[in-house]
Protein backbone atom coordinates (compact mmCIF):
# COMPACT_ATOMS: atom_id res chain seq x y z
CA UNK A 1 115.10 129.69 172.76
CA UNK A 2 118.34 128.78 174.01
CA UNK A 3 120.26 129.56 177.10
CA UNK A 4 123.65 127.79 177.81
CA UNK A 5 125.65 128.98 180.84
CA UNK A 6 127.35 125.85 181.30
CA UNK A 7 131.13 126.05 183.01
CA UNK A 8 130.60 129.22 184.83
CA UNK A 9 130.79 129.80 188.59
CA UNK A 10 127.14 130.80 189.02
CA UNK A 11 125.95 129.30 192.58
CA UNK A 12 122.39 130.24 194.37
CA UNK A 13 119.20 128.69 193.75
CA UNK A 14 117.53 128.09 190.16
CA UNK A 15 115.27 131.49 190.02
CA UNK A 16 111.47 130.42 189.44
CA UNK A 17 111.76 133.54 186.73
CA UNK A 18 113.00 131.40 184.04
CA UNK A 19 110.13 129.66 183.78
CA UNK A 20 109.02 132.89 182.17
CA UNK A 21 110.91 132.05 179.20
CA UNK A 22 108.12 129.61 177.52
CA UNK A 23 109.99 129.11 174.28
CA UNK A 24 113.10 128.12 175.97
CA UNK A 25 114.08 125.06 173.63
CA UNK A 26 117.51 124.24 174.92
CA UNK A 27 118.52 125.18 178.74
CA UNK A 28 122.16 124.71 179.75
CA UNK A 29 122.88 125.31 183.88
CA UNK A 30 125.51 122.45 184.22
CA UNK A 31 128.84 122.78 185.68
CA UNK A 32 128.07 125.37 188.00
CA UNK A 33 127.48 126.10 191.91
CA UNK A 34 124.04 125.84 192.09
CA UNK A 35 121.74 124.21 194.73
CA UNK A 36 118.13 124.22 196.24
CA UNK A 37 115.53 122.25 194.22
CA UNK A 38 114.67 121.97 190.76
CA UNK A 39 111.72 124.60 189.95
CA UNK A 40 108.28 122.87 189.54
CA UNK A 41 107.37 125.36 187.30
CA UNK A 42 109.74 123.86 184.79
CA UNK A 43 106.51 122.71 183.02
CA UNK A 44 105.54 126.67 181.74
CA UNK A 45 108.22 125.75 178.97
CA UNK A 46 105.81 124.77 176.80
CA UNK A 47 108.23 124.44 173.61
CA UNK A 48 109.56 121.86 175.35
CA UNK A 49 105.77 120.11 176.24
CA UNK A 50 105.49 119.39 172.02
CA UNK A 51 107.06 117.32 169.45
CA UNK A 52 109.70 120.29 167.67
CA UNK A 53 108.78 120.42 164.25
CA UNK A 54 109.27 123.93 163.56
CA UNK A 55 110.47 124.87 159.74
CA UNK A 56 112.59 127.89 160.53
CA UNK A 57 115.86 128.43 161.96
CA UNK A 58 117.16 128.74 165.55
CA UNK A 59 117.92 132.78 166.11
CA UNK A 60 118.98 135.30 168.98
CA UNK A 61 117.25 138.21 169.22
CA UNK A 62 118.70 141.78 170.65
CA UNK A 63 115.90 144.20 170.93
CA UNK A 64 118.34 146.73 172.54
CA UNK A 65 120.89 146.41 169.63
CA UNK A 66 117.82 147.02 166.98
CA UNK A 67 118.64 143.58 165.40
CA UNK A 68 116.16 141.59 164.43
CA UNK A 69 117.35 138.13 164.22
CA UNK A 70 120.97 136.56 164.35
CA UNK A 71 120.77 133.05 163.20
CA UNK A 72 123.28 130.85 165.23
CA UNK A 73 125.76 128.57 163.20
CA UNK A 74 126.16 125.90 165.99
CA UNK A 75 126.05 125.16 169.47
CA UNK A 76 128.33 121.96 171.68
CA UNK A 77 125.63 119.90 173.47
CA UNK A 78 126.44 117.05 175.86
CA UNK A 79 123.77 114.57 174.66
CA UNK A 80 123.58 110.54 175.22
CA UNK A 81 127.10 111.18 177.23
CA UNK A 82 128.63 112.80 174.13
CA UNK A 83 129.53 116.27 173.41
CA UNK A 84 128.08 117.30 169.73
CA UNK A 85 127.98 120.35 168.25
CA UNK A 86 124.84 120.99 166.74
CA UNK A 87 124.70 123.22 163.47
CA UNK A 88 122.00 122.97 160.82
CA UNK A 89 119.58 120.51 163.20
CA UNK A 90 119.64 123.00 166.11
CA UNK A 91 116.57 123.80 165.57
CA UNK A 92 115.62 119.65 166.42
CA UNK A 93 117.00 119.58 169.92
CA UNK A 94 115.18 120.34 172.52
CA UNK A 95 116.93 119.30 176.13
CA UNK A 96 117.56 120.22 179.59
CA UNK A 97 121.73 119.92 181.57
CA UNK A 98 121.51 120.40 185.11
CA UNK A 99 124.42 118.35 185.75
CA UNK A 100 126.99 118.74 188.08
CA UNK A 101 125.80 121.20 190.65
CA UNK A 102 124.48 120.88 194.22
CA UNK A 103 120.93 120.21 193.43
CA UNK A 104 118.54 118.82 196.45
CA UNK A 105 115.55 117.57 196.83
CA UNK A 106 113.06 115.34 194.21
CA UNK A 107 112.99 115.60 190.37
CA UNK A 108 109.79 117.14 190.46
CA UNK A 109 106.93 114.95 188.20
CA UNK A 110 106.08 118.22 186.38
CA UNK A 111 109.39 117.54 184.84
CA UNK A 112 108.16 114.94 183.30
CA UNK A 113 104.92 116.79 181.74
CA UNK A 114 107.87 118.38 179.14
CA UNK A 115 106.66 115.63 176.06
CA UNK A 116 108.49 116.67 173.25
CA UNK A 117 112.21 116.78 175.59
CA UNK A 118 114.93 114.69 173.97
CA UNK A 119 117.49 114.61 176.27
CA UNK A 120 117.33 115.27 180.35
CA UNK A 121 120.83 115.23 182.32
CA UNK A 122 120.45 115.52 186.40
CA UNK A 123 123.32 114.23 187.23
CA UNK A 124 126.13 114.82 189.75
CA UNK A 125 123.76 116.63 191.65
CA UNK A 126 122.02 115.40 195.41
CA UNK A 127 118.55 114.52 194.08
CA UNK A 128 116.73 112.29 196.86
CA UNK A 129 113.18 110.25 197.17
CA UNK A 130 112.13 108.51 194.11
CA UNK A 131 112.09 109.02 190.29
CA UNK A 132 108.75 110.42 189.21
CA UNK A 133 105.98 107.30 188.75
CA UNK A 134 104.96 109.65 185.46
CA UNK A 135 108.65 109.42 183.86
CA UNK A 136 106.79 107.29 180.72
CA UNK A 137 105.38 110.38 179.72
CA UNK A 138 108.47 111.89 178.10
CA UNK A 139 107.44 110.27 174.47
CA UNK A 140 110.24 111.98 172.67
CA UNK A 141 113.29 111.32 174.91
CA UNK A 142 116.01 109.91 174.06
CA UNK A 143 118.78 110.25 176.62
CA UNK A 144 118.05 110.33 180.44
CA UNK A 145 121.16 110.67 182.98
CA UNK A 146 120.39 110.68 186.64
CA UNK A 147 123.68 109.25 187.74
CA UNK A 148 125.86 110.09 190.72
CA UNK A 149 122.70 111.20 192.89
CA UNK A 150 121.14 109.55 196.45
CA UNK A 151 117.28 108.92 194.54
CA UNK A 152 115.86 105.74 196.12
CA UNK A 153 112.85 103.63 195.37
CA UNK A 154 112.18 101.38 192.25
CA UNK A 155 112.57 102.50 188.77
CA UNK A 156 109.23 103.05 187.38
CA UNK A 157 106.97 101.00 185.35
CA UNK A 158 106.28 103.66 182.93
CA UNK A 159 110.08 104.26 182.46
CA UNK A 160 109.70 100.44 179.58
CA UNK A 161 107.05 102.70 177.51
CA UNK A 162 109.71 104.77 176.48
CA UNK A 163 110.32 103.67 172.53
CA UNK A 164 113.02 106.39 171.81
CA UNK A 165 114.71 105.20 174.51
CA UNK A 166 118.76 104.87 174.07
CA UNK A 167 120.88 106.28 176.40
CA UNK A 168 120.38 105.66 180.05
CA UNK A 169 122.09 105.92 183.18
CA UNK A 170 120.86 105.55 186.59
CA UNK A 171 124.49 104.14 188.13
CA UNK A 172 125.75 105.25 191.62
CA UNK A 173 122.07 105.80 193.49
CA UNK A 174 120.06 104.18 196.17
CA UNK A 175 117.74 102.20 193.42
CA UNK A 176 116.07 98.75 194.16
CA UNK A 177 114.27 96.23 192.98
CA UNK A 178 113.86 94.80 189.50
CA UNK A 179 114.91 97.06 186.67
CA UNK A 180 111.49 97.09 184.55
CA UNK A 181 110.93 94.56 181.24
CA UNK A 182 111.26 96.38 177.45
CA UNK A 183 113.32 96.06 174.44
CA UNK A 184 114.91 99.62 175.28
CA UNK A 185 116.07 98.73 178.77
CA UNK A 186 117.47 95.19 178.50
CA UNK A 187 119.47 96.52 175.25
CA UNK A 188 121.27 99.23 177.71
CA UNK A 189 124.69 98.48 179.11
CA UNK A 190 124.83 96.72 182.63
CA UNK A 191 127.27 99.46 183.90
CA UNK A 192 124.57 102.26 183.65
CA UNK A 193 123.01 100.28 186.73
CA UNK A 194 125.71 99.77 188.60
CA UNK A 195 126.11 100.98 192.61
CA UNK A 196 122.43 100.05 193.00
CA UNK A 197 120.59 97.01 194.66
CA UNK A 198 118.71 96.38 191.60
CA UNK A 199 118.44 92.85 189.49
CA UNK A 200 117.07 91.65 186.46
CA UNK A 201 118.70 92.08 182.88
CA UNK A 202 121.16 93.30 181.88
CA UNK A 203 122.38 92.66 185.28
CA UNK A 204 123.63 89.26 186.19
CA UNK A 205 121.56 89.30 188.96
CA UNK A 206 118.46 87.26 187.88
CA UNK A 207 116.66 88.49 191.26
CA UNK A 208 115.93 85.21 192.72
CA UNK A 209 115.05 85.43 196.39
CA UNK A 210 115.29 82.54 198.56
CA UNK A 211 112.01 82.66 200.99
CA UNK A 212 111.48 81.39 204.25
CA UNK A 213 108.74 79.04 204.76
CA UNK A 214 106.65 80.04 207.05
CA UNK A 215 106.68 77.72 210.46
CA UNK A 216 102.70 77.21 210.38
CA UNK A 217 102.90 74.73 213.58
CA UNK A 218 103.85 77.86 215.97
CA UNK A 219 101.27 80.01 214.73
CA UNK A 220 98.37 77.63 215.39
CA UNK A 221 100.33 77.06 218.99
């Protein structure tokens, strides 16, 4: 259910065989060496896909030791740019830390098929093309950090659906356009937009564009 390498020098590619771990509830890669794309198989965690209500405690298990079950007294989560430890609601959190590796390519949109996910931290990595048009799908998160990346495009639509919505930060990309209309997103703080060409609240930038009228005499000419 959980599995926290975080701060280790572990490089190579993410192996698509931990998607075999379906009840992973908390995965922890960050601070590493690692590069190649983000598995699209991330979506087999299917812990992850539900709203975590479960009524009994977080445990490790060692099958090889002949234990049965080792409940955990706490674990130190970076969530909403904070680092928590986590004790007797462990068993709440459900997120994924791929931060601060070499990652390439697109956040795939299976990512985003992970419903009951609270918190999702990509960045510091080299993520390109555009965030996923089915980001609004992630009900149940509450913290998204894609910072310090090269993703491109506009920020989705779906992204103002999100109600849980309080920590965001898509600052130092290749984002542009208007930054989408909710209560969530206007509330955030300008900075977590910044080193983009986008406009609109809470940037100061009201995105007015000055057109061009067209010269309607040299057409007909």
């Amino acid at each position: 259910m959980i599995l926290n390498l975080l701060s280790n020098n572990f490089y190579g590619q993410i192996p698509d065989e931990l998607c075999a771990l379906t009840s992973l509830q908390i995965l922890d890669l960050s601070h590493n060496k690692l590069f190649g794309s983000i598995p699209k198989c991330v979506n087999n965690f299917i812990t992850m896909a539900r709203n975590n209500n479960l009524d009994y405690p977080i445990a490790f298990i060692f099958p090889s030791l002949n234990y049965s079950y080792g409940p955990i007294e706490g674990e130190l989560l970076v969530i909403k740019g904070k680092s928590l430890e986590y004790s007797t609601t462990l068993r709440l959190v459900n997120i994924i830390d791929l931060s601060n590796n070499n990652l390439l390519g697109e956040i795939p949109k299976e990512v985003a098929s992970l419903q009951g996910r609270q918190s999702l931290n990509l960045s510091f990595n080299i993520l390109t093309r555009r965030i996923p048009e089915n980001i609004g799908d992630m009900r149940s998160i509450e913290s998204i950090d894609f910072s310090i990346n090269q993703l491109s495009g506009q920020i989705p639509q779906s992204m103002s659906s999100l109600a849980f919505l309080s920590h965001l930060n898509l600052s130092n990309n290749n984002l542009i356009g208007r930054i989408p209309s909710s209560t969530q997103l206007q509330n955030l703080r300008a900075s977590n937009f910044f080193g983009n060409k986008l406009c609109g609240p809470p940037l100061t930038d009201n995105c007015t564009i000055n057109y061009v009228k067209p010269n309607i005499e040299n057409k007909r000419s």
